[in-house]
N, C-alpha and C. Protein backbone atom coordinates (compact mmCIF):
# COMPACT_ATOMS: atom_id res chain seq x y z
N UNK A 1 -16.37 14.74 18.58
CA UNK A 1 -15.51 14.98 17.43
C UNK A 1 -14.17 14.29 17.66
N UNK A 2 -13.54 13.73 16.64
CA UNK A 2 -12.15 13.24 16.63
C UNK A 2 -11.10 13.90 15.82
N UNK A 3 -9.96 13.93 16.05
CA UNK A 3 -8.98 14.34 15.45
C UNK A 3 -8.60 13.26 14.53
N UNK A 4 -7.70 13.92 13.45
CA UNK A 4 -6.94 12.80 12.50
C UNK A 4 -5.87 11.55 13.07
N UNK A 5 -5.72 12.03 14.43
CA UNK A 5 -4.88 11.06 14.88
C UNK A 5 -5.77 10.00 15.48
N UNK A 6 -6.68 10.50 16.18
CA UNK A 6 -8.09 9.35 16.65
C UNK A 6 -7.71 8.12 16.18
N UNK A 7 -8.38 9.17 14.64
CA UNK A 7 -8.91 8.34 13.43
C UNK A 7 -7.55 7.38 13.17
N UNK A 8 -6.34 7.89 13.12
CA UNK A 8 -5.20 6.75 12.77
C UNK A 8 -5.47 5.99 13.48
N UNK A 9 -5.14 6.31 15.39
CA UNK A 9 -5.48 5.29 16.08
C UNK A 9 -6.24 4.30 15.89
N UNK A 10 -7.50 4.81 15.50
CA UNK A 10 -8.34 3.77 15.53
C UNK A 10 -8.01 2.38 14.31
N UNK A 11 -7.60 3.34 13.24
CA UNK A 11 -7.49 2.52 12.12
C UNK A 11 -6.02 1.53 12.23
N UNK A 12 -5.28 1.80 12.78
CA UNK A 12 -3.97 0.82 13.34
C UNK A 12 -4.64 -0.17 13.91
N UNK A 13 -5.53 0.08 15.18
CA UNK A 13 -5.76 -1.11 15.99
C UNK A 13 -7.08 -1.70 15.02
N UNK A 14 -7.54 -1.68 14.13
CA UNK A 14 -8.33 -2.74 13.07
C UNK A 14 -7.57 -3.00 12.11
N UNK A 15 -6.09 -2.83 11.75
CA UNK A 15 -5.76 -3.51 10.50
C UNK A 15 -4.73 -4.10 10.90
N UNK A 16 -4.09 -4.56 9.80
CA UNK A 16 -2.94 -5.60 10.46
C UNK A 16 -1.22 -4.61 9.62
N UNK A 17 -0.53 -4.42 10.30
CA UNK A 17 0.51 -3.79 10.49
C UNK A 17 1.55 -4.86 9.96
N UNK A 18 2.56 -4.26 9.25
CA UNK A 18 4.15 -5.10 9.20
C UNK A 18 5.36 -3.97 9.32
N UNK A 19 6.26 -4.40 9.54
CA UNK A 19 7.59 -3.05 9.68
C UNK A 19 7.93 -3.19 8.22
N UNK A 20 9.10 -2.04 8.19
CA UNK A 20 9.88 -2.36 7.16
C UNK A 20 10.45 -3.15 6.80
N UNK A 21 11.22 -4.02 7.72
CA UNK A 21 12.29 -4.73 7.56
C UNK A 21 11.07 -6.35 7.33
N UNK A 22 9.54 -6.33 7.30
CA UNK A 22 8.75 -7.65 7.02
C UNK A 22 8.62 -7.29 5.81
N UNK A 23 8.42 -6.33 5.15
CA UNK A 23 8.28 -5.19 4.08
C UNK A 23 9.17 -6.25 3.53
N UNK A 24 10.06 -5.74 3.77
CA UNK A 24 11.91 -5.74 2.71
C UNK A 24 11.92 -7.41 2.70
N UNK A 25 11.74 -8.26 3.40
CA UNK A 25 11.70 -9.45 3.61
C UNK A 25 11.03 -10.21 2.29
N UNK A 26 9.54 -9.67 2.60
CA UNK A 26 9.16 -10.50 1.76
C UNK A 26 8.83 -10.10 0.41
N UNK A 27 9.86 -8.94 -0.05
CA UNK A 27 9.90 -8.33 -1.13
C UNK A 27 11.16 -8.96 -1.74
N UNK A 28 11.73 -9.51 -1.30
CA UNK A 28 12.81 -10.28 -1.68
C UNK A 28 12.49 -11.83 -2.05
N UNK A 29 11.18 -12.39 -1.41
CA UNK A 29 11.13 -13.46 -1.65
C UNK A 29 10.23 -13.74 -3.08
N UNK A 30 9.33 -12.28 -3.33
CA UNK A 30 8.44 -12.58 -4.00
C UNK A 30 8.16 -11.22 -5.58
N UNK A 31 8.94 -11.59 -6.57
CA UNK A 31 9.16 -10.59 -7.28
C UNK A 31 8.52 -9.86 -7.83
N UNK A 32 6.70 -9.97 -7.64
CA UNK A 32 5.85 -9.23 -8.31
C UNK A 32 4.72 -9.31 -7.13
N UNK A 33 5.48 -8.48 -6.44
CA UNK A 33 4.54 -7.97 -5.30
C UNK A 33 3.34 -6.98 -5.15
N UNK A 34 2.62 -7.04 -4.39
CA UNK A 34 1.45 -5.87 -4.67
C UNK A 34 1.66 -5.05 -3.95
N UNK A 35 2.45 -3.79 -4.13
CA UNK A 35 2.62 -2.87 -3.04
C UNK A 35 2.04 -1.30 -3.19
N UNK A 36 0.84 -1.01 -2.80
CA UNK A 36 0.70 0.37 -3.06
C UNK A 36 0.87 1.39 -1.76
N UNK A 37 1.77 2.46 -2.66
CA UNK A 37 2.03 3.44 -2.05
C UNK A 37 1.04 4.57 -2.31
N UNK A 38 0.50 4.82 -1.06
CA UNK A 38 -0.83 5.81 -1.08
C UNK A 38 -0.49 7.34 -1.04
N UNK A 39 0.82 7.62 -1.41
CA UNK A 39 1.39 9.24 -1.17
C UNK A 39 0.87 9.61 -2.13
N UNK A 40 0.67 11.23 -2.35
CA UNK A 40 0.29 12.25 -3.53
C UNK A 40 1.76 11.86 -4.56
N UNK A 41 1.23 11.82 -5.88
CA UNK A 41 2.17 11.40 -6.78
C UNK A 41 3.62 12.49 -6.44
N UNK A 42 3.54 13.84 -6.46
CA UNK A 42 4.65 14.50 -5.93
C UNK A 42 5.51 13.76 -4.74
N UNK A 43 4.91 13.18 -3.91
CA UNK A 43 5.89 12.59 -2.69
C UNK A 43 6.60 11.33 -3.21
N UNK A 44 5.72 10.60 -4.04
CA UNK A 44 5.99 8.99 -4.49
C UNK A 44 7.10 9.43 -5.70
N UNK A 45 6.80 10.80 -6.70
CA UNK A 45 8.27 11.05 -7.69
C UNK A 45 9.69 11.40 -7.03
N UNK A 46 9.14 11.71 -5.49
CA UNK A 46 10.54 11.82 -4.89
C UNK A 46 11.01 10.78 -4.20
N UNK A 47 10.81 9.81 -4.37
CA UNK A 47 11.62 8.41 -3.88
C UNK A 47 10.09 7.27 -3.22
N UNK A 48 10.32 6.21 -4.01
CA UNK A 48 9.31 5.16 -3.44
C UNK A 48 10.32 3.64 -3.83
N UNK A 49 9.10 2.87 -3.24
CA UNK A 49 10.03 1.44 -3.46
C UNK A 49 10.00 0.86 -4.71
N UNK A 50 11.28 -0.08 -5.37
CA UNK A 50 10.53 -0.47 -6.53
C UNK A 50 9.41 -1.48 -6.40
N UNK A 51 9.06 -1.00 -7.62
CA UNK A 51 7.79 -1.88 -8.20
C UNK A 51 6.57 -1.33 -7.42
N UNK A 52 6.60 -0.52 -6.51
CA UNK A 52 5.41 0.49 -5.71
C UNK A 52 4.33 0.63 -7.18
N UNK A 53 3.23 0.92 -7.10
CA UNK A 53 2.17 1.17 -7.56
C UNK A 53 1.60 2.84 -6.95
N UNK A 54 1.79 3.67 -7.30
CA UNK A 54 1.17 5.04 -6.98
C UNK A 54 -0.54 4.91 -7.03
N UNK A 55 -1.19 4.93 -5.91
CA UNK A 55 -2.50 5.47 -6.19
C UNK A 55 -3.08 6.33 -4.71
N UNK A 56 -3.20 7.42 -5.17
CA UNK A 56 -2.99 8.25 -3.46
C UNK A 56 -4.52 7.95 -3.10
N UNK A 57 -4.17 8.13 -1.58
CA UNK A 57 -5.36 7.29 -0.55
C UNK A 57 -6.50 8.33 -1.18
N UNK A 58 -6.81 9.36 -1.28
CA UNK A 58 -7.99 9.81 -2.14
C UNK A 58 -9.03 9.33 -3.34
N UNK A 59 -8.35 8.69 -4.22
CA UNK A 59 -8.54 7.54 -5.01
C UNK A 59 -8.28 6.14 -5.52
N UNK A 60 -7.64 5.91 -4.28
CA UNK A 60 -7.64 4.36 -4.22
C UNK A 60 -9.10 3.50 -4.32
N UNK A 61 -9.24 3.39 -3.52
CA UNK A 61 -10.84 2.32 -4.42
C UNK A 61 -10.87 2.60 -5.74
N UNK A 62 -11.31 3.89 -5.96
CA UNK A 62 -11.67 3.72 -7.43
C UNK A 62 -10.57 3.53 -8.34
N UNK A 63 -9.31 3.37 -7.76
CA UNK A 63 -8.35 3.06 -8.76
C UNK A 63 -8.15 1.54 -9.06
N UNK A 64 -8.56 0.73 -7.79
CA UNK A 64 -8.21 -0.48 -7.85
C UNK A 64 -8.43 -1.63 -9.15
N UNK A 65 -9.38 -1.11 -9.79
CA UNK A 65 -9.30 -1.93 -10.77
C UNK A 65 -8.16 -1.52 -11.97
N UNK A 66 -7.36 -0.65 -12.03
CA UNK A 66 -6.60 -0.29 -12.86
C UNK A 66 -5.19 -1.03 -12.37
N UNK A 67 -4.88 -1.59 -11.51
CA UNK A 67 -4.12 -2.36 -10.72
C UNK A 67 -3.47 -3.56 -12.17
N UNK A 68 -2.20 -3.48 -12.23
CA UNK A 68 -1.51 -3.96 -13.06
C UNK A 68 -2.52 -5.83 -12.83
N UNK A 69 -2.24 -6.05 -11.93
CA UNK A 69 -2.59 -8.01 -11.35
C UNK A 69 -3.82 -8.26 -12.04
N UNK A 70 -5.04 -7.02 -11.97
CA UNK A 70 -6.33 -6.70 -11.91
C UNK A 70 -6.42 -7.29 -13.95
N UNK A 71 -5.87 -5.93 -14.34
CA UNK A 71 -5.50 -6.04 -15.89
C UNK A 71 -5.15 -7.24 -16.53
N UNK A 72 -3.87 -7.96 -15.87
CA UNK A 72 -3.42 -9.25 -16.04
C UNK A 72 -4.06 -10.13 -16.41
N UNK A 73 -4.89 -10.19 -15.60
CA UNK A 73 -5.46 -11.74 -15.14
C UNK A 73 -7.02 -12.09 -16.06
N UNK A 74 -6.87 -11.17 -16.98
CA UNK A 74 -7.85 -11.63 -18.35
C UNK A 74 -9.35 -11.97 -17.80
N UNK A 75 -9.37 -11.96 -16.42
CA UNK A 75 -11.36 -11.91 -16.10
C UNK A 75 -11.70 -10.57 -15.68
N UNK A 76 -12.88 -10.57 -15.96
CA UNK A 76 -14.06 -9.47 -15.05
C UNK A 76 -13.31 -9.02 -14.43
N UNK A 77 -13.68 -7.34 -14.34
CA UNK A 77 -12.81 -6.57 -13.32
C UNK A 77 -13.31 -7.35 -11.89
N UNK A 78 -14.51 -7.30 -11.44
CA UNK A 78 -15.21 -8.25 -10.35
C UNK A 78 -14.69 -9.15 -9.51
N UNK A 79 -14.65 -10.15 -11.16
CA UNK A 79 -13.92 -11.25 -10.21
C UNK A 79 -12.30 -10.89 -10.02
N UNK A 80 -11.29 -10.08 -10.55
CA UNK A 80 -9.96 -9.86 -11.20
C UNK A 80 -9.93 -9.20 -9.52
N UNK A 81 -10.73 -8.60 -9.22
CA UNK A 81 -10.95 -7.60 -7.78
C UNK A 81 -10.69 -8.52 -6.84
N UNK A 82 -11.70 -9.20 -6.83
CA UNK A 82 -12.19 -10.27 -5.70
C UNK A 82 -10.59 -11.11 -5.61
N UNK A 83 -9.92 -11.37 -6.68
CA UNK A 83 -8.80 -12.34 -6.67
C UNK A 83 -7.41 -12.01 -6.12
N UNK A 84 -7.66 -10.19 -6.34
CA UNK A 84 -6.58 -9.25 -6.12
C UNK A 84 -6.68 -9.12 -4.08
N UNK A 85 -8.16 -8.94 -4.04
CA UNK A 85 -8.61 -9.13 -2.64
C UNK A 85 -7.92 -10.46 -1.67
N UNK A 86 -7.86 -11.15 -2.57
CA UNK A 86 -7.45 -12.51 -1.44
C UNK A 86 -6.02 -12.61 -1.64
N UNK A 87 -5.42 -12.05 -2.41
CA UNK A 87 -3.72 -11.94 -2.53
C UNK A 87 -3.27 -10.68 -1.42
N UNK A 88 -2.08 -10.68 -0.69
CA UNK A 88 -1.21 -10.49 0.52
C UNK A 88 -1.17 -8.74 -0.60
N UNK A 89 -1.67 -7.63 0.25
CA UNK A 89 -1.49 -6.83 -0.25
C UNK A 89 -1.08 -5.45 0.23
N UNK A 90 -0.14 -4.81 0.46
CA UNK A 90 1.00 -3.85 1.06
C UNK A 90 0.59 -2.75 0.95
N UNK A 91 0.44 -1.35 1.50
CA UNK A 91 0.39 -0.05 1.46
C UNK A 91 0.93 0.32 2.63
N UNK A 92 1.49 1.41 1.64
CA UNK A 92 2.76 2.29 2.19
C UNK A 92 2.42 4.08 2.32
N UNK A 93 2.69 4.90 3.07
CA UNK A 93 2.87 6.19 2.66
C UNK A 93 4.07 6.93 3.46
N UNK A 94 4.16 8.06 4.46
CA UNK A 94 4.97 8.84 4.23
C UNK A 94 5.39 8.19 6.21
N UNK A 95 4.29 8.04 6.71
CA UNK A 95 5.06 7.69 8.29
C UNK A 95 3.67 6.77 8.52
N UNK A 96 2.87 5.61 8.05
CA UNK A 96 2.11 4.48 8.17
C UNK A 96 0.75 5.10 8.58
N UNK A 97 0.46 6.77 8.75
CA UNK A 97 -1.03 6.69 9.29
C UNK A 97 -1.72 7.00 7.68
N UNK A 98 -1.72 7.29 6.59
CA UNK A 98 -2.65 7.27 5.55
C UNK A 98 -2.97 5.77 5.36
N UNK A 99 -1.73 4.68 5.74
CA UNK A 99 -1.93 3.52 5.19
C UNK A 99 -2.84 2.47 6.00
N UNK A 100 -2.74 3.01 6.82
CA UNK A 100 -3.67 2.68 8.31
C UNK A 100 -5.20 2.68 7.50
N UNK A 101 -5.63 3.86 7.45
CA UNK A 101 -6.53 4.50 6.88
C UNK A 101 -7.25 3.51 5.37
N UNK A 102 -5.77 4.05 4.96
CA UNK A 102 -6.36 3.09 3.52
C UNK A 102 -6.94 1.61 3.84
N UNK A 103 -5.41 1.00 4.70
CA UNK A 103 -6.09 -0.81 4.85
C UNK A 103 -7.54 -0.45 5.69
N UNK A 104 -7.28 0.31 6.08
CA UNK A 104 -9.48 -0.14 6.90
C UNK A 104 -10.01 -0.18 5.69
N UNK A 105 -10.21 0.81 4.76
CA UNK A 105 -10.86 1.09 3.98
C UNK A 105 -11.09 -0.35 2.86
N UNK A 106 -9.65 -0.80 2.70
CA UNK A 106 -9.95 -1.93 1.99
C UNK A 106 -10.51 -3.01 3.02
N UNK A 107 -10.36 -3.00 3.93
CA UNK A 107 -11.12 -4.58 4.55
C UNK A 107 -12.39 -4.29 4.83
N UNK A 108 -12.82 -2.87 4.73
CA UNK A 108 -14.17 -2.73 4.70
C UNK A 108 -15.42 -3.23 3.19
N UNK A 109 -13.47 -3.05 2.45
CA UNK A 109 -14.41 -3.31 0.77
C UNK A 109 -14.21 -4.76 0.42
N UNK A 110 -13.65 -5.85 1.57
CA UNK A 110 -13.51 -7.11 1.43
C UNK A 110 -12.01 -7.83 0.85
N UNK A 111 -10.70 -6.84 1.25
CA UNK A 111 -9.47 -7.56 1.01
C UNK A 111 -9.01 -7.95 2.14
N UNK A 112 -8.47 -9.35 2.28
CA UNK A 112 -8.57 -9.98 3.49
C UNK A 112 -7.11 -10.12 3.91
N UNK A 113 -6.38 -10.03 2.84
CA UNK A 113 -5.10 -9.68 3.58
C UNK A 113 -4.01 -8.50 3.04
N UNK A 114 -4.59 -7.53 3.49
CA UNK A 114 -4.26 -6.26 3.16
C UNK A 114 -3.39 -5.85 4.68
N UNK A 115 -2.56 -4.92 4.23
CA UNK A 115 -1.05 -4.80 5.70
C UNK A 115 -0.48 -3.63 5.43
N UNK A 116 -0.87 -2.94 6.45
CA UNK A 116 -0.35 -1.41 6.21
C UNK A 116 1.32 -1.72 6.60
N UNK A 117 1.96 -0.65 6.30
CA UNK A 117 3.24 -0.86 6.33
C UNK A 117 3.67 0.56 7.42
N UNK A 118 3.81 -0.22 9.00
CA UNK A 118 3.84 0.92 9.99
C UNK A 118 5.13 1.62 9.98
N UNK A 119 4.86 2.94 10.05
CA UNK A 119 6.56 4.21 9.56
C UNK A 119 6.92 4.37 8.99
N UNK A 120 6.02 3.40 7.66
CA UNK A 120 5.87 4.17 6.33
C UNK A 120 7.58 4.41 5.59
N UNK A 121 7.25 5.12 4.70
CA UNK A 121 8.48 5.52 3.97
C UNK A 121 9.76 6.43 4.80
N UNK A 122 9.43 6.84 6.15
CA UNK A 122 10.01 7.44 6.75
C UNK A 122 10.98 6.40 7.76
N UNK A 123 10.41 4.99 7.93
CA UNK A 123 11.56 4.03 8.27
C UNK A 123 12.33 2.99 7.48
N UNK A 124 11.55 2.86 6.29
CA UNK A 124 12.32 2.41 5.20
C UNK A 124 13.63 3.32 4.72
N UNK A 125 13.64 4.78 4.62
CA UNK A 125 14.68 5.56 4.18
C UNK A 125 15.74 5.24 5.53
N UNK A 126 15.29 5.40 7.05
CA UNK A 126 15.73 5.18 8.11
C UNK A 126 16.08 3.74 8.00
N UNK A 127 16.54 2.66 7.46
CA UNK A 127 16.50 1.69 7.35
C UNK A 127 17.46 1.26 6.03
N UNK A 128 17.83 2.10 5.42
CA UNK A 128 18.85 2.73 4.22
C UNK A 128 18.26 1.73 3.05
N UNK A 129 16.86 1.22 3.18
CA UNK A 129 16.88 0.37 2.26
C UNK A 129 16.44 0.81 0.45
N UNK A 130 16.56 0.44 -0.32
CA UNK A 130 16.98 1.40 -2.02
C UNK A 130 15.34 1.51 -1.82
N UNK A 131 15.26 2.87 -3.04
CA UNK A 131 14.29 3.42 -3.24
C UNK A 131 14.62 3.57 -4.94
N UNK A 132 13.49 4.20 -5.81
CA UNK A 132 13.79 4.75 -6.83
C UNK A 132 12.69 5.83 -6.73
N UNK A 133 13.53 7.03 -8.07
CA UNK A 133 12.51 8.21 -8.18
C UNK A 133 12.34 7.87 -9.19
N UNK A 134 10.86 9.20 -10.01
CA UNK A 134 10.88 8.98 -11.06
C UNK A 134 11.63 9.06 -12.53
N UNK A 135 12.88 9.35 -11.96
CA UNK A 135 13.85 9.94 -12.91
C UNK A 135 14.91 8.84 -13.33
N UNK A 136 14.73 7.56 -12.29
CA UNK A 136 16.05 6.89 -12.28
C UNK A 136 14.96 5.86 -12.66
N UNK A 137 13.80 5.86 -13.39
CA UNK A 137 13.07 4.80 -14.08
C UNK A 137 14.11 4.35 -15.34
């Protein structure tokens, strides 16, 4: 039997990790970023990054096709998937082990550059960098 931390463990050392401050970097370079934050919508209304995407790690897969890029891009959810799959894609949650979790989950479903975001929302705030709630939409 394993514990939930195992399981993080394990899922850190198969996905590929960035800090905050690679986070913040290349959120600056690139204005319509794909960033989902995998917190329960209650955690994500109390402060997330802009332009974050809410879909908590419980229903992520099946949310993915509802994905703003997905919608966009006028093909087949399929192929709209597959396209979303090969674009640089961010998840975030509260201290990096749900997101751990989540990126396995997506490179198991074939996104190839998917990057958990390690310490999560808990070193981004540590890091003073802006957030919004849902109130200051």
């Amino acid at each position: 039997m394993k514990t939930s931390q195992q399981l993080i463990a394990e899922a850190r050392a198969a996905v590929r990790e960035v800090s905050v401050t690679d986070l913040a970097a290349y959120l600056n370079q690139h204005p319509e970023p794909r960033l989902i934050d995998v917190r329960e919508p209650a955690e994500f209304s109390q402060g997330h990054i802009f332009g974050a995407i809410n879909y908590p790690r419980g229903v992520l897969e099946m949310q993915l096709a509802n994905h703003p890029a997905v919608a966009a891009s006028g093909c087949a959810a399929d192929v709209a998937l597959e396209q979303l799959a090969s674009a640089p894609l961010f998840l975030i949650c509260r201290s990096g082990g749900r997101s751990a979790l989540a990126a396995e989950s997506l490179q198991r479903m074939g996104f190839t550059k998917v990057y958990s975001v390690a310490g999560g929302m808990q070193d981004w705030h540590a890091a003073n960098f802006a957030i919004q709630t849902t109130e200051s939409k």
